[in-house]
PDB file of N, CA and C in Angstrom:
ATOM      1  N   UNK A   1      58.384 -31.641 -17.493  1.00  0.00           N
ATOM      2  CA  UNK A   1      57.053 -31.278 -17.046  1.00  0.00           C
ATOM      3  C   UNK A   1      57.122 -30.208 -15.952  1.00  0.00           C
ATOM      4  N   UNK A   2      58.178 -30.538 -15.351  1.00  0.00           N
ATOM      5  CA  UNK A   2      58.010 -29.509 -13.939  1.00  0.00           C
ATOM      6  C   UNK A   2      58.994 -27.940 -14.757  1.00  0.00           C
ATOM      7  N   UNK A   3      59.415 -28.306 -15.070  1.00  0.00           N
ATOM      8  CA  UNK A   3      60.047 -27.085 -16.569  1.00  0.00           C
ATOM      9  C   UNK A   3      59.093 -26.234 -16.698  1.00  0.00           C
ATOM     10  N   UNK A   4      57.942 -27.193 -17.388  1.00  0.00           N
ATOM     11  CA  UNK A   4      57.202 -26.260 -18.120  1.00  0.00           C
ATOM     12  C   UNK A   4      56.304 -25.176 -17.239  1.00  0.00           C
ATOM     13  N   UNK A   5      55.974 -26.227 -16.099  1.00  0.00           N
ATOM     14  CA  UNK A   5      55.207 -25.536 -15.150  1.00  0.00           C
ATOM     15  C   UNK A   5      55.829 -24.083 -14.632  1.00  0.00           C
ATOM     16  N   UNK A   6      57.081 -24.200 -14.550  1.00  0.00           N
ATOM     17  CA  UNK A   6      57.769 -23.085 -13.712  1.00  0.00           C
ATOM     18  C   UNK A   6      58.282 -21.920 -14.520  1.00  0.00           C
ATOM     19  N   UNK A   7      57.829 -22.255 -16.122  1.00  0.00           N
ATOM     20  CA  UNK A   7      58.398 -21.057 -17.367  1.00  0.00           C
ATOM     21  C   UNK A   7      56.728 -20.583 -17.395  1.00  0.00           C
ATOM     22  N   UNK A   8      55.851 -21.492 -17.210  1.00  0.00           N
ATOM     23  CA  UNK A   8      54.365 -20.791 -17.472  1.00  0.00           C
ATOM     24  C   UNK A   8      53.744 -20.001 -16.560  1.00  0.00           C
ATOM     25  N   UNK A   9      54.550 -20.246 -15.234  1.00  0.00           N
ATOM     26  CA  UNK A   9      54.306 -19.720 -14.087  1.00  0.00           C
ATOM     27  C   UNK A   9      55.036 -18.026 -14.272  1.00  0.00           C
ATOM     28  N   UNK A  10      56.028 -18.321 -14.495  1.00  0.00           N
ATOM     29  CA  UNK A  10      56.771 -17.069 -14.745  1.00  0.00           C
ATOM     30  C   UNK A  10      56.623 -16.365 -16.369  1.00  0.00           C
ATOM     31  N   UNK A  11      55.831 -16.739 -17.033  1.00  0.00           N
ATOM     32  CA  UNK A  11      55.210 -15.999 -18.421  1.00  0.00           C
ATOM     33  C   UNK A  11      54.318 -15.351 -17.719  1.00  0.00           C
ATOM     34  N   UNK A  12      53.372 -16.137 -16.953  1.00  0.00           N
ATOM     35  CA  UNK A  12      51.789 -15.677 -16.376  1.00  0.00           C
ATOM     36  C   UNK A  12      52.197 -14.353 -15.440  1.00  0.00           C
ATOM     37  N   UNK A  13      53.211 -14.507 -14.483  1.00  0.00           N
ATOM     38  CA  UNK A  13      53.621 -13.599 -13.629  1.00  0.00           C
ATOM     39  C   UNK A  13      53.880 -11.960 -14.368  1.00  0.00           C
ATOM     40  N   UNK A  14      54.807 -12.537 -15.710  1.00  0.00           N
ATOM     41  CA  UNK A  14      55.375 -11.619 -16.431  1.00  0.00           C
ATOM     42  C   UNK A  14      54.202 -10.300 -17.310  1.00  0.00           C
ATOM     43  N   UNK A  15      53.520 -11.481 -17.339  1.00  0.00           N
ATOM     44  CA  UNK A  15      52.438 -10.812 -18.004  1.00  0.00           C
ATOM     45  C   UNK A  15      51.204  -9.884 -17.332  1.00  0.00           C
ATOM     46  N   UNK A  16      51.033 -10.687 -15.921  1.00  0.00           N
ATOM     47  CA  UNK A  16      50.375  -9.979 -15.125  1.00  0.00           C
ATOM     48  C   UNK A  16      50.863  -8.590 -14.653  1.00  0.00           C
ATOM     49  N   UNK A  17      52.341  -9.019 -14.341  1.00  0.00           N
ATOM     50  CA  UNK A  17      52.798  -7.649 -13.995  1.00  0.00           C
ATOM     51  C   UNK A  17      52.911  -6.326 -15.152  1.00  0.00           C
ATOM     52  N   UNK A  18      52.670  -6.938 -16.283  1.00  0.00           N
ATOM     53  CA  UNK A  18      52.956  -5.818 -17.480  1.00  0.00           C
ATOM     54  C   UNK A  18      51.606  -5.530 -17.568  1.00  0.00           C
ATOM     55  N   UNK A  19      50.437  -6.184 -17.622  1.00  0.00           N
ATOM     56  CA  UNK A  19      49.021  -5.518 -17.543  1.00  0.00           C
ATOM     57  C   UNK A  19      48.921  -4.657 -16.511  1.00  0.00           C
ATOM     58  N   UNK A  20      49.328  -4.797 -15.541  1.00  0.00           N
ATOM     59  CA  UNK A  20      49.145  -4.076 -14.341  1.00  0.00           C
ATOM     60  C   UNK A  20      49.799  -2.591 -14.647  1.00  0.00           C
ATOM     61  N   UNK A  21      51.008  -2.915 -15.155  1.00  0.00           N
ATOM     62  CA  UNK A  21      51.728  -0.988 -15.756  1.00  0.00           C
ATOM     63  C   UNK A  21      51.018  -0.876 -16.586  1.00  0.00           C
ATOM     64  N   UNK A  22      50.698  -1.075 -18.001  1.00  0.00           N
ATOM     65  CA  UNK A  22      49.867  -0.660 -18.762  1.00  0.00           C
ATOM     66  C   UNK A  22      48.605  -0.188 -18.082  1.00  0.00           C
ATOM     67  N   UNK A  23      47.877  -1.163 -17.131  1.00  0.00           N
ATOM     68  CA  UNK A  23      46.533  -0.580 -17.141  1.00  0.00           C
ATOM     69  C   UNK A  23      46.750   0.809 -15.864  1.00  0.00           C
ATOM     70  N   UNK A  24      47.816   0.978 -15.302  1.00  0.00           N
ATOM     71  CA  UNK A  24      48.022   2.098 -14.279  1.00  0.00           C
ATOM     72  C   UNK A  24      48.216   3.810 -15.035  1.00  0.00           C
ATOM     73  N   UNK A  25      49.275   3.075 -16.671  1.00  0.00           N
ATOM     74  CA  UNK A  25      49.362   4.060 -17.415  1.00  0.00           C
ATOM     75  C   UNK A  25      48.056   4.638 -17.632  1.00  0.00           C
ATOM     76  N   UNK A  26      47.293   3.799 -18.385  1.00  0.00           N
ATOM     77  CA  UNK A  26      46.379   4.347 -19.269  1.00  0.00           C
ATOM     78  C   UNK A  26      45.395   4.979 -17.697  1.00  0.00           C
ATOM     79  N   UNK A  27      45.693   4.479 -16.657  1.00  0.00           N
ATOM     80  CA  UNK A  27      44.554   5.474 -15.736  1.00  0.00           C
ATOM     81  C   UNK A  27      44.916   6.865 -15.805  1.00  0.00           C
ATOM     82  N   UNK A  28      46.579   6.448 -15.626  1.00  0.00           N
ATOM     83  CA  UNK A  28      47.331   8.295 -14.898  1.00  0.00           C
ATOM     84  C   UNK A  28      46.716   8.947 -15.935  1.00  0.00           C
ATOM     85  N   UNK A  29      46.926   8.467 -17.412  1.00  0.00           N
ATOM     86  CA  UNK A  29      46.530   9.473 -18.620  1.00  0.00           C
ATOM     87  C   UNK A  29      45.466  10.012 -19.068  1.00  0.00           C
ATOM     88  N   UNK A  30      44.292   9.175 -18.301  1.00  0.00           N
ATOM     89  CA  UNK A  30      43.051   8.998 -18.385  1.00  0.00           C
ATOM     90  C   UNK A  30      42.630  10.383 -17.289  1.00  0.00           C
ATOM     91  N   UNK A  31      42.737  10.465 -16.189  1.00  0.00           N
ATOM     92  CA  UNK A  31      42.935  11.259 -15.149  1.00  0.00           C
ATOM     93  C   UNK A  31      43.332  12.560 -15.678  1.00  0.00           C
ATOM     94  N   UNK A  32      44.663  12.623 -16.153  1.00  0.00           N
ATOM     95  CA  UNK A  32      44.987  13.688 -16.833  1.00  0.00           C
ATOM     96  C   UNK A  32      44.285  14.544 -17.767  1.00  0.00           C
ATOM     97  N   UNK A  33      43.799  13.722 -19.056  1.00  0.00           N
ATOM     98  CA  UNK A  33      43.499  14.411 -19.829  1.00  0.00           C
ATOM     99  C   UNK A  33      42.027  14.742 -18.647  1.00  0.00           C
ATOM    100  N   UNK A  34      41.236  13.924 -18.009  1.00  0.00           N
ATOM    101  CA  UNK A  34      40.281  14.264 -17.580  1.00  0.00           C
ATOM    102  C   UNK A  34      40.364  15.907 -16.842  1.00  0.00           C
ATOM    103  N   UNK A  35      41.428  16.022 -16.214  1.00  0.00           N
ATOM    104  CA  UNK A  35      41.421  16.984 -15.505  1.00  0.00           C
ATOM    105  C   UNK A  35      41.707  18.348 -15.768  1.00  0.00           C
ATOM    106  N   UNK A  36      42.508  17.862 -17.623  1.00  0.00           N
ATOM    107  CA  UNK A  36      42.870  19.072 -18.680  1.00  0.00           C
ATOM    108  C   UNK A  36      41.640  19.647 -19.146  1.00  0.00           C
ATOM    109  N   UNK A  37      40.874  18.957 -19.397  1.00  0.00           N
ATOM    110  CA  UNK A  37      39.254  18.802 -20.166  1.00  0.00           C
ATOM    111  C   UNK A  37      38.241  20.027 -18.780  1.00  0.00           C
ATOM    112  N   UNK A  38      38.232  19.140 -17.674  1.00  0.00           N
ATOM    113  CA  UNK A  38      37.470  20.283 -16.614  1.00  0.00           C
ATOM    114  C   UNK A  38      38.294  21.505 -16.640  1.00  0.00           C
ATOM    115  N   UNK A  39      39.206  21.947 -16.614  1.00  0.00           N
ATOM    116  CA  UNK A  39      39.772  23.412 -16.765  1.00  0.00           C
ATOM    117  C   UNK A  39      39.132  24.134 -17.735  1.00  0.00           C
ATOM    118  N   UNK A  40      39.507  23.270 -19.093  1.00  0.00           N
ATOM    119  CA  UNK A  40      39.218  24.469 -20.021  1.00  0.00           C
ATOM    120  C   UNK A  40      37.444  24.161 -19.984  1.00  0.00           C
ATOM    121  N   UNK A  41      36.869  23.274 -19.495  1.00  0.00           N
ATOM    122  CA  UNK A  41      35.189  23.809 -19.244  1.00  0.00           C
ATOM    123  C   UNK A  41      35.172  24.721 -18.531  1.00  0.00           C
ATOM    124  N   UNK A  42      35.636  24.590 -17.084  1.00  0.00           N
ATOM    125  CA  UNK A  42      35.950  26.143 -16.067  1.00  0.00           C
ATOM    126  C   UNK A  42      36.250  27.315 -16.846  1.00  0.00           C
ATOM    127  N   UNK A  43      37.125  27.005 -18.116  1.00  0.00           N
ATOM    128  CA  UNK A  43      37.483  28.601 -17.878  1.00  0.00           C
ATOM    129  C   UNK A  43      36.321  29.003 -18.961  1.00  0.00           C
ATOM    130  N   UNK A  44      35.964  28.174 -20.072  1.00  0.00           N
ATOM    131  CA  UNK A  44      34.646  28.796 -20.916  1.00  0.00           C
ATOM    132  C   UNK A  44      33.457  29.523 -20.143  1.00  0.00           C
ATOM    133  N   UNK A  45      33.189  28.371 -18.843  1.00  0.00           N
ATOM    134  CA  UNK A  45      32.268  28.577 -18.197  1.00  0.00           C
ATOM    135  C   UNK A  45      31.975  30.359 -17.601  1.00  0.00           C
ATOM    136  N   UNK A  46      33.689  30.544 -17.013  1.00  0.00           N
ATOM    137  CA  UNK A  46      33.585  31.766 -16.071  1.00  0.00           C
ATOM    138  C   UNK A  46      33.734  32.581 -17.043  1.00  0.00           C
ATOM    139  N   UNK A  47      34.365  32.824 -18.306  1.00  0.00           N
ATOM    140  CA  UNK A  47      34.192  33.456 -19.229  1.00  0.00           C
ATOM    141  C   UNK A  47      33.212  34.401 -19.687  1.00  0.00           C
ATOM    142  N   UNK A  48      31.704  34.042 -19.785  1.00  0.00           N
ATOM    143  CA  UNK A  48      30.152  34.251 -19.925  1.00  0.00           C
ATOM    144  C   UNK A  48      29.864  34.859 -18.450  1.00  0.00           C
ATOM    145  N   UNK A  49      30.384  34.138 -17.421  1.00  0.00           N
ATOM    146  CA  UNK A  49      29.164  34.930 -16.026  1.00  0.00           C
ATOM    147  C   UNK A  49      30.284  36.212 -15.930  1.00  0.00           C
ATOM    148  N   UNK A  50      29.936  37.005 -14.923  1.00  0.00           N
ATOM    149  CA  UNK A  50      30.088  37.852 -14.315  1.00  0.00           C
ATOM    150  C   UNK A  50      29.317  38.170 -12.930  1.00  0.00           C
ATOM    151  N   UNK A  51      30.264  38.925 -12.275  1.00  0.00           N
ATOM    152  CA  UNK A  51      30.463  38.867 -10.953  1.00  0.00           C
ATOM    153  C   UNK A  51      29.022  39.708 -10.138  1.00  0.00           C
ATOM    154  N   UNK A  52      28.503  39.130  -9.257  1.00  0.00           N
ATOM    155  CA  UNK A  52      27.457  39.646  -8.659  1.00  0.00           C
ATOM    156  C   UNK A  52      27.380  40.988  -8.408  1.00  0.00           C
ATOM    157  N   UNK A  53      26.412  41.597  -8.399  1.00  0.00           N
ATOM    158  CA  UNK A  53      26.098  42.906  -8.133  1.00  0.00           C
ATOM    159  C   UNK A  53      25.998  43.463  -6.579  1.00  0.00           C
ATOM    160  N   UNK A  54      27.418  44.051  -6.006  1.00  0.00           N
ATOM    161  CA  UNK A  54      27.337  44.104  -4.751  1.00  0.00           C
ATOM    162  C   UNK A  54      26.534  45.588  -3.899  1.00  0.00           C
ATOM    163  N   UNK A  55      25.381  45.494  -3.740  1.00  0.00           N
ATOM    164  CA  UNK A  55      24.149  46.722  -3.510  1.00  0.00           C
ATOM    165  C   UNK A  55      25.222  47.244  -1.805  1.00  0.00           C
ATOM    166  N   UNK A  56      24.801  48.444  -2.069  1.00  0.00           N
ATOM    167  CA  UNK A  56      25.068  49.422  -0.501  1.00  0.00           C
ATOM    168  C   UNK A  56      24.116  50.493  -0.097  1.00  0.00           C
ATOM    169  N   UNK A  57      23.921  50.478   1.234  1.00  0.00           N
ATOM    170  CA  UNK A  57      22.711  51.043   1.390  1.00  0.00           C
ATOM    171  C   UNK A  57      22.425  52.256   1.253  1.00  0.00           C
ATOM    172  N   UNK A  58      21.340  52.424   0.724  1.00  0.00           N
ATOM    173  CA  UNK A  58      20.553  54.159   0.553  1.00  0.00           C
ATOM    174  C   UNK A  58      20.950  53.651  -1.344  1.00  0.00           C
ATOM    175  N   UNK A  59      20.996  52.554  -2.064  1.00  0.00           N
ATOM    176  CA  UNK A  59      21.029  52.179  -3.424  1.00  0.00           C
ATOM    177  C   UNK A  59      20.272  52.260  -3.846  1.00  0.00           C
ATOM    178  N   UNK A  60      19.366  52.677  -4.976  1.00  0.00           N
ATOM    179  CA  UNK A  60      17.790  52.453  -5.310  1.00  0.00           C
ATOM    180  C   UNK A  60      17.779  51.431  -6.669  1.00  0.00           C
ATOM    181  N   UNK A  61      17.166  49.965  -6.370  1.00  0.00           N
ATOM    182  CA  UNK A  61      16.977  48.813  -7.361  1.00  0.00           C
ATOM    183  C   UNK A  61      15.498  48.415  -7.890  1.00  0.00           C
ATOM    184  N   UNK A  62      15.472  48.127  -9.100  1.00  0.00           N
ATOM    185  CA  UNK A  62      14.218  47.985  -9.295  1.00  0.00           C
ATOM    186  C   UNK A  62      13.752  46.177  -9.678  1.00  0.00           C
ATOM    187  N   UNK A  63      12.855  45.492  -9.485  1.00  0.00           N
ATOM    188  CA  UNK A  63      12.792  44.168  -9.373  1.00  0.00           C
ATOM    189  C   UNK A  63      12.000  43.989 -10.428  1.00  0.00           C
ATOM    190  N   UNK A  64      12.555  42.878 -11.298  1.00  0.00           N
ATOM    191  CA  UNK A  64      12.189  42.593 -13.001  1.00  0.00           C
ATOM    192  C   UNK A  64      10.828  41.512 -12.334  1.00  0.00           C
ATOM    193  N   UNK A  65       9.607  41.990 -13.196  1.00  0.00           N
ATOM    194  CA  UNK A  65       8.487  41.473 -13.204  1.00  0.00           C
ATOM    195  C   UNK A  65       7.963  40.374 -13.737  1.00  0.00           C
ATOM    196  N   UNK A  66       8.221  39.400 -12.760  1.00  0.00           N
ATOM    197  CA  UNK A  66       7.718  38.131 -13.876  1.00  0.00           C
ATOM    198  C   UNK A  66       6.777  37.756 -13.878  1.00  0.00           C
ATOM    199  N   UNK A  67       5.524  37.712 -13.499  1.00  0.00           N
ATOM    200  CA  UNK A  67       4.508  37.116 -12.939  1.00  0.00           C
ATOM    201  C   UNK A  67       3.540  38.213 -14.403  1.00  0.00           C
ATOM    202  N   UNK A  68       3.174  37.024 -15.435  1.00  0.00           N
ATOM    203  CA  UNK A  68       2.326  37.604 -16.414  1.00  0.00           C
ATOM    204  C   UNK A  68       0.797  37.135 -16.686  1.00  0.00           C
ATOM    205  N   UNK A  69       0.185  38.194 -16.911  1.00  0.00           N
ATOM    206  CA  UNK A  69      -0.945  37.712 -16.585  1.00  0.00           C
ATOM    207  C   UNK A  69      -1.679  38.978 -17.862  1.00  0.00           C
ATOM    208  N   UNK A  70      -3.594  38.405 -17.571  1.00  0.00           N
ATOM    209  CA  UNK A  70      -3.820  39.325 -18.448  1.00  0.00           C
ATOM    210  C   UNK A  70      -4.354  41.117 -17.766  1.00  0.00           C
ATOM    211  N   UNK A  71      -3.832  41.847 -18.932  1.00  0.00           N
ATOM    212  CA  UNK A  71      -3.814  43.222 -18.537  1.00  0.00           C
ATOM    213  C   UNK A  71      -2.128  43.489 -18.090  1.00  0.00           C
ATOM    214  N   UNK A  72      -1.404  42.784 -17.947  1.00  0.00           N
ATOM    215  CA  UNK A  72      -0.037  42.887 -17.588  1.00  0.00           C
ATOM    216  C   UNK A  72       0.610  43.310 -18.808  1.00  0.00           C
ATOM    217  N   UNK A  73       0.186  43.044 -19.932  1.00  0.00           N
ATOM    218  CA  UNK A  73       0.860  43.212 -21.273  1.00  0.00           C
ATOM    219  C   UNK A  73       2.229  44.505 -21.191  1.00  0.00           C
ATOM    220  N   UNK A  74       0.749  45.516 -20.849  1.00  0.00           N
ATOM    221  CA  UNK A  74       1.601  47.043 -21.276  1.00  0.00           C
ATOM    222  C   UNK A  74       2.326  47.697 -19.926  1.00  0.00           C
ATOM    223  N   UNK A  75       2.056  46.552 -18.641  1.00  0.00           N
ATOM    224  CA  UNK A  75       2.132  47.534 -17.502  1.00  0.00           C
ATOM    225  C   UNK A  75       3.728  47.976 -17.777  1.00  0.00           C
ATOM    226  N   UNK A  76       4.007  48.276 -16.158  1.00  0.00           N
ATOM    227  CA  UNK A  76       6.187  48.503 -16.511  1.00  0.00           C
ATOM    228  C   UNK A  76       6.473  47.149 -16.266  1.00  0.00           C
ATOM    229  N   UNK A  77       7.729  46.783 -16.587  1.00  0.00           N
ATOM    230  CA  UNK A  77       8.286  45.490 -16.405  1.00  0.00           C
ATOM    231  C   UNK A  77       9.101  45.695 -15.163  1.00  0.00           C
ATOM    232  N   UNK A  78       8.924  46.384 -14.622  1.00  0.00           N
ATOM    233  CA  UNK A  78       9.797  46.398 -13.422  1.00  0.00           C
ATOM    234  C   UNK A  78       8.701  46.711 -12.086  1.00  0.00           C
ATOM    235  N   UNK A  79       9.470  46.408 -10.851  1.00  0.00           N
ATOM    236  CA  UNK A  79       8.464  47.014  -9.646  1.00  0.00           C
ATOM    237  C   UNK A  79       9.619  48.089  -8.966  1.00  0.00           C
ATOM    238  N   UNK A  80       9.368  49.045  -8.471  1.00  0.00           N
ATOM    239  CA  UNK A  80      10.338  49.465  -8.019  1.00  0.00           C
ATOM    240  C   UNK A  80      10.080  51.332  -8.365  1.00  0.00           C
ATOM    241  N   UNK A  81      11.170  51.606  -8.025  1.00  0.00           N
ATOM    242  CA  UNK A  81      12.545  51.411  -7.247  1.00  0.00           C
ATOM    243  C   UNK A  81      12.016  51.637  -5.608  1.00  0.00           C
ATOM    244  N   UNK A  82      13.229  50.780  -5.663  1.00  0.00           N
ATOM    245  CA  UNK A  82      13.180  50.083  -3.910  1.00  0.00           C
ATOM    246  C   UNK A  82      14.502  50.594  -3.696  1.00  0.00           C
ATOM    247  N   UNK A  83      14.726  51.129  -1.960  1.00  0.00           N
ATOM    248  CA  UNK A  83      15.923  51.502  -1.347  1.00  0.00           C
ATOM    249  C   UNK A  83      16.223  50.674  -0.730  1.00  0.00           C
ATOM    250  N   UNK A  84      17.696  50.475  -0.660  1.00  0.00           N
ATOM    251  CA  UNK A  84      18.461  49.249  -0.073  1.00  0.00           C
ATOM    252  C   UNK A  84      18.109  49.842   1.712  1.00  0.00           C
ATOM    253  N   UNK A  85      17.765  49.092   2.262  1.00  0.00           N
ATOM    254  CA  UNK A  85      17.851  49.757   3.879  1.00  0.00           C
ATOM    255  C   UNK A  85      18.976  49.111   4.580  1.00  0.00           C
ATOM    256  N   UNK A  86      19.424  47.784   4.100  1.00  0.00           N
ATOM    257  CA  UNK A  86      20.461  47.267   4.773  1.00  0.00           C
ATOM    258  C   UNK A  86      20.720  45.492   3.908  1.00  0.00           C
ATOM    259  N   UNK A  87      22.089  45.418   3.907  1.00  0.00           N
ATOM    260  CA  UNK A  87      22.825  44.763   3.329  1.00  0.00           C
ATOM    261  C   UNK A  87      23.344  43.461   4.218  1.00  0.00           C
ATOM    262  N   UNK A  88      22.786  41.801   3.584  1.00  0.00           N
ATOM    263  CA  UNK A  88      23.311  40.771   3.938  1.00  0.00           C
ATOM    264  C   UNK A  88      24.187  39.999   3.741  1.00  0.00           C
ATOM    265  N   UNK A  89      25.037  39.472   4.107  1.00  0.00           N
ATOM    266  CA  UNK A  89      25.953  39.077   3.657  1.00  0.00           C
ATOM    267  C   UNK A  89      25.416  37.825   2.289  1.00  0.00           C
ATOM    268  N   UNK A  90      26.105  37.124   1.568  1.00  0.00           N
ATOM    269  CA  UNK A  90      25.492  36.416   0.330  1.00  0.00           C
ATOM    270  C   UNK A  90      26.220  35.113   0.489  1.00  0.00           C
ATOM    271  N   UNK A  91      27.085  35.178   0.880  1.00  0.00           N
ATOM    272  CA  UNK A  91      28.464  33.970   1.080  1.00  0.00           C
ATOM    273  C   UNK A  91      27.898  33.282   1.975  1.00  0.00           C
TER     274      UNK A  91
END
């Protein structure tokens, strides 16, 4: 009886400790692929944008018109051109 107790004790132990590597594996791998997966979203992502338009002064820009209304149909789609008089930082 006291046998059995001390082989079930040490199955239970055995076993606990092997769930415990298994379930550490499947995190590291889990993690991993997770972190393989956000890259290649990053790199699709930056792929498509492109890099801001850095204005310097005495630049002349014109500002896309959104505000539609009626009689707006045919006006220009732009307002402008506007001179840069001075430049803020964006960062």
């Amino acid at each position: 009886l006291k046998d059995d107790l001390e082989i079930a004790e040490k199955l239970l132990q055995e076993m606990s400790s092997e769930f415990d590597e298994k379930r550490d594996d499947l995190r590291k791998t889990a993690h991993e692929n997770i972190q393989k997966l956000q890259l290649e979203n990053k790199k699709q992502y930056d792929q498509k944008r492109k890099k801001p338009r850095r204005y310097q002064e005495d630049d002349l820009v014109a500002i896309k018109r959104t505000q539609r209304g009626p009689g707006l149909k045919f006006s220009n789609q732009y307002l402008g051109p506007y001179q840069i008089t001075r430049t803020l930082r964006n960062d």
